[in-house]
C-alpha atoms as a PDB file:
ATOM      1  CA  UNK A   1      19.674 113.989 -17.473  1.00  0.00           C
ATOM      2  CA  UNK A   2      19.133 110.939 -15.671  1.00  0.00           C
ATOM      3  CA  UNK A   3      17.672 107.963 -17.326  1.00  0.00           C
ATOM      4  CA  UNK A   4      14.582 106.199 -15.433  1.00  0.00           C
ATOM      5  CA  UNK A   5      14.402 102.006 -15.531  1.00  0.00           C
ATOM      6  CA  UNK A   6      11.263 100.132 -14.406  1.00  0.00           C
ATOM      7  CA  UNK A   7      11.868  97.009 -13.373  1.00  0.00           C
ATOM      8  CA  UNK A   8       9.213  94.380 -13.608  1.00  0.00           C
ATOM      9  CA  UNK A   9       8.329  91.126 -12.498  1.00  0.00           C
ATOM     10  CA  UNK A  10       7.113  88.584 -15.130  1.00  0.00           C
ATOM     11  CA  UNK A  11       5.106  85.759 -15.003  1.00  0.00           C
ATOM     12  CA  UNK A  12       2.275  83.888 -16.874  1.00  0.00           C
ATOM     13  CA  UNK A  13      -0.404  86.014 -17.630  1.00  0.00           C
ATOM     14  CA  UNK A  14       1.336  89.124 -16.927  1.00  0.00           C
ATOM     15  CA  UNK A  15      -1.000  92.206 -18.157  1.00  0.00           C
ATOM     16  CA  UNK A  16       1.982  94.443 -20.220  1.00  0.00           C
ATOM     17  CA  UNK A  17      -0.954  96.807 -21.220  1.00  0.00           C
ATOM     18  CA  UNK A  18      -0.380  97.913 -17.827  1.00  0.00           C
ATOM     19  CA  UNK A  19       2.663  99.164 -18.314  1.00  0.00           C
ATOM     20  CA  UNK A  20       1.127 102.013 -20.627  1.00  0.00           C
ATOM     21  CA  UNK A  21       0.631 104.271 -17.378  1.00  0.00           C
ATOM     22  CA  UNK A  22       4.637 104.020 -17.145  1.00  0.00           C
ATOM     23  CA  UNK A  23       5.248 105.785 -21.205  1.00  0.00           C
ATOM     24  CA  UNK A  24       5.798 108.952 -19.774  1.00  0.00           C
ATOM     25  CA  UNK A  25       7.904 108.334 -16.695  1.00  0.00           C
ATOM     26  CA  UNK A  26      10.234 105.869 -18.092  1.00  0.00           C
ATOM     27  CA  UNK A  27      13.054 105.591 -20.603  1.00  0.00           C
ATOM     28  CA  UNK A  28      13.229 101.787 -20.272  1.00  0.00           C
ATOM     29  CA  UNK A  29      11.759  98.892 -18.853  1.00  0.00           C
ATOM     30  CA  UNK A  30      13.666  95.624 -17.152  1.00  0.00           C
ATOM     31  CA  UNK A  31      11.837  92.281 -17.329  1.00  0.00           C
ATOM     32  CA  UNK A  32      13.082  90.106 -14.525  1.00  0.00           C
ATOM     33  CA  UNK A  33      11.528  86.894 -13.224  1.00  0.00           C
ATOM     34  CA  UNK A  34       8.543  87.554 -11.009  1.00  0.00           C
ATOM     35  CA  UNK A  35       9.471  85.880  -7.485  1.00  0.00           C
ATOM     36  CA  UNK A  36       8.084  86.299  -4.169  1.00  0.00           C
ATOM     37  CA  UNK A  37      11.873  88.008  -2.750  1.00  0.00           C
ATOM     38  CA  UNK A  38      13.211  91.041  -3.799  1.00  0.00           C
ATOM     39  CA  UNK A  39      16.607  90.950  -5.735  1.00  0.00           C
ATOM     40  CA  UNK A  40      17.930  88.045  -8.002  1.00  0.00           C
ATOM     41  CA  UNK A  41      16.516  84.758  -7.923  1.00  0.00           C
ATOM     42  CA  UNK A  42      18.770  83.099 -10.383  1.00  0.00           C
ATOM     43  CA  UNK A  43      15.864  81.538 -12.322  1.00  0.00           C
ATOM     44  CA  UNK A  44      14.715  82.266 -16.025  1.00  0.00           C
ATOM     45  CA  UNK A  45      11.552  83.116 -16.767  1.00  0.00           C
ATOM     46  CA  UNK A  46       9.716  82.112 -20.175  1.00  0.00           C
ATOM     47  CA  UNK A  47      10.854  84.634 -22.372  1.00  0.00           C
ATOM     48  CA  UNK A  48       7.956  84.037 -25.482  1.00  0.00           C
ATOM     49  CA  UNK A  49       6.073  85.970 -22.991  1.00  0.00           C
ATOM     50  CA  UNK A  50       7.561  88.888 -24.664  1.00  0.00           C
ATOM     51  CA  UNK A  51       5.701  88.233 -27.418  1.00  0.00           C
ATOM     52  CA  UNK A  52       2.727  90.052 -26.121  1.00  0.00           C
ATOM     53  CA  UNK A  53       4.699  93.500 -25.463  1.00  0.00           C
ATOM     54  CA  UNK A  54       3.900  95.434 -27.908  1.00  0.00           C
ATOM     55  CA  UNK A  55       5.071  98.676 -26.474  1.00  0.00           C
ATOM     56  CA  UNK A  56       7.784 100.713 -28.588  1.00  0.00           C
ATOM     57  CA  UNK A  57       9.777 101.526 -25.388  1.00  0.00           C
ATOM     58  CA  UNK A  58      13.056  99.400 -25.035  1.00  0.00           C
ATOM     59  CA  UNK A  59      13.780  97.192 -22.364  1.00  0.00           C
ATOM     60  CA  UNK A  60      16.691  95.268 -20.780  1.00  0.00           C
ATOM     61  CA  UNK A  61      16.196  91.666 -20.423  1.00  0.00           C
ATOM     62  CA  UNK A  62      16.954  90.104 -16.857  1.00  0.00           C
ATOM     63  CA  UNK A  63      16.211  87.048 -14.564  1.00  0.00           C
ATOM     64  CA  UNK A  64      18.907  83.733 -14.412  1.00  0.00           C
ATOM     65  CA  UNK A  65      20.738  85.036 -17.627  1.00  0.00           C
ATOM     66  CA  UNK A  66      23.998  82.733 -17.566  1.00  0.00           C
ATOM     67  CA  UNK A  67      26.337  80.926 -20.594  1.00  0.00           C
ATOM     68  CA  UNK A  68      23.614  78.600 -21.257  1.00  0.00           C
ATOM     69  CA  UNK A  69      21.417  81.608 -22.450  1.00  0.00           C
ATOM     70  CA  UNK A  70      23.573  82.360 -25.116  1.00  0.00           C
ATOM     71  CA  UNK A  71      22.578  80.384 -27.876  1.00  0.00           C
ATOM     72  CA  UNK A  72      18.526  82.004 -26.905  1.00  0.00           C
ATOM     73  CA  UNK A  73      19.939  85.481 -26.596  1.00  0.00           C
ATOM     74  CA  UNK A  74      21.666  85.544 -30.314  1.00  0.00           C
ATOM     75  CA  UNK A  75      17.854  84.333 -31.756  1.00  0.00           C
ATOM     76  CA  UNK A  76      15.688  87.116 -29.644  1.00  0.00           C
ATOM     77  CA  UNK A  77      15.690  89.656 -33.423  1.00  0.00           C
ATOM     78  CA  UNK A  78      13.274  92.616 -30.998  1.00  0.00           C
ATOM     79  CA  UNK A  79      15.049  96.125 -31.668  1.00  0.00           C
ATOM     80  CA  UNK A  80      13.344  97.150 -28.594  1.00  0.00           C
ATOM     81  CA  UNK A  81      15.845  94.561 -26.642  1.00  0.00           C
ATOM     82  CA  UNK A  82      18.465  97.719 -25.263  1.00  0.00           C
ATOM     83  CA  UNK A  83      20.269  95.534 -22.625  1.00  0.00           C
ATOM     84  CA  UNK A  84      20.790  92.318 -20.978  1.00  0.00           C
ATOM     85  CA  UNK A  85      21.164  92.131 -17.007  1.00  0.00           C
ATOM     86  CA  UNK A  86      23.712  89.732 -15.807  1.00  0.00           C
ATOM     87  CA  UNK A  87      24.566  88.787 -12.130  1.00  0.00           C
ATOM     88  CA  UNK A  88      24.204  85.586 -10.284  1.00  0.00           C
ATOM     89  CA  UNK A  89      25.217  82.781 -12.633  1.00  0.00           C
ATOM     90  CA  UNK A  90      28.556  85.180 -13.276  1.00  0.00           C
ATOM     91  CA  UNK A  91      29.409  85.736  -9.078  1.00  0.00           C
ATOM     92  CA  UNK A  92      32.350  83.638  -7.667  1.00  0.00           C
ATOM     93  CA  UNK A  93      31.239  85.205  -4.252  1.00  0.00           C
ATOM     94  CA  UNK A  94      28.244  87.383  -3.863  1.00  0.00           C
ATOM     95  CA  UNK A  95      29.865  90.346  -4.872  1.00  0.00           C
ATOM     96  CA  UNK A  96      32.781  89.571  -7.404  1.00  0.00           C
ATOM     97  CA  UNK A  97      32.497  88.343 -11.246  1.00  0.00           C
ATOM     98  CA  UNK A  98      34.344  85.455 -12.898  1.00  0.00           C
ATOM     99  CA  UNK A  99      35.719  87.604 -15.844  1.00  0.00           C
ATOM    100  CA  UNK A 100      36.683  85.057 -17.900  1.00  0.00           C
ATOM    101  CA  UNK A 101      33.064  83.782 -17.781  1.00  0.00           C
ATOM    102  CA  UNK A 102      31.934  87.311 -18.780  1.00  0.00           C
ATOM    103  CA  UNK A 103      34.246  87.397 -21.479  1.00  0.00           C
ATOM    104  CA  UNK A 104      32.874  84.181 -22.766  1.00  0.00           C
ATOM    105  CA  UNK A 105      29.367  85.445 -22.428  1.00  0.00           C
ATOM    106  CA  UNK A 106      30.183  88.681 -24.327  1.00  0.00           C
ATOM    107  CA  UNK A 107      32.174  87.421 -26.968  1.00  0.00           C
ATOM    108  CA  UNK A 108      29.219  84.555 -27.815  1.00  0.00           C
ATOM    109  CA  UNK A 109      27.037  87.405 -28.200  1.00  0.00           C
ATOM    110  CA  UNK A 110      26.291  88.379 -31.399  1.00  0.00           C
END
């Protein structure tokens, strides 16, 4: 069947015992950086945050993850963490990837 993501803006004081009412219509959550546009804004938001989601469900991590994340990434040890989201800070072009950055990125990964 098809899999159902929620994607979510984060921010200080974000209330993830809302996200309760989602348990049963959801397979996974994506925490992105709360802005005031729809879409990517590029920018990182504070991911210790996540310490107060205490939900089982997995999620994907998102919001102005580039190479300099990498380092962070390989220290998040959350089970629940099912995917990362990558897009702006790997575009050439809106639209098209620098590979070999991608590459790096996944093979710094651990």
């Amino acid at each position: 069947g098809v899999e159902v993501i929620k994607a979510l803006g984060i921010r200080e004081g974000f209330e993830f015992n809302l996200l309760e009412n989602y348990l049963k219509a959801v397979d996974y959550f994506l925490f992105d950086t709360q802005t005031e546009q729809h879409g990517g804004s590029g920018k990182q938001f504070d991911w210790s945050l996540l310490k107060n989601y205490w939900l089982d469900k997995p999620y994907f991590l998102s919001g102005g993850i580039g190479l300099e994340q990498i380092e962070q990434l390989n220290e998040i040890d959350d089970d629940r963490l099912f995917a990362i989201d990558v897009n702006s800070k790997f575009e050439t072009e809106p639209g098209f990837k620098d590979i070999n950055k991608l590459k790096q990125f996944f093979n710094g990964l651990q």
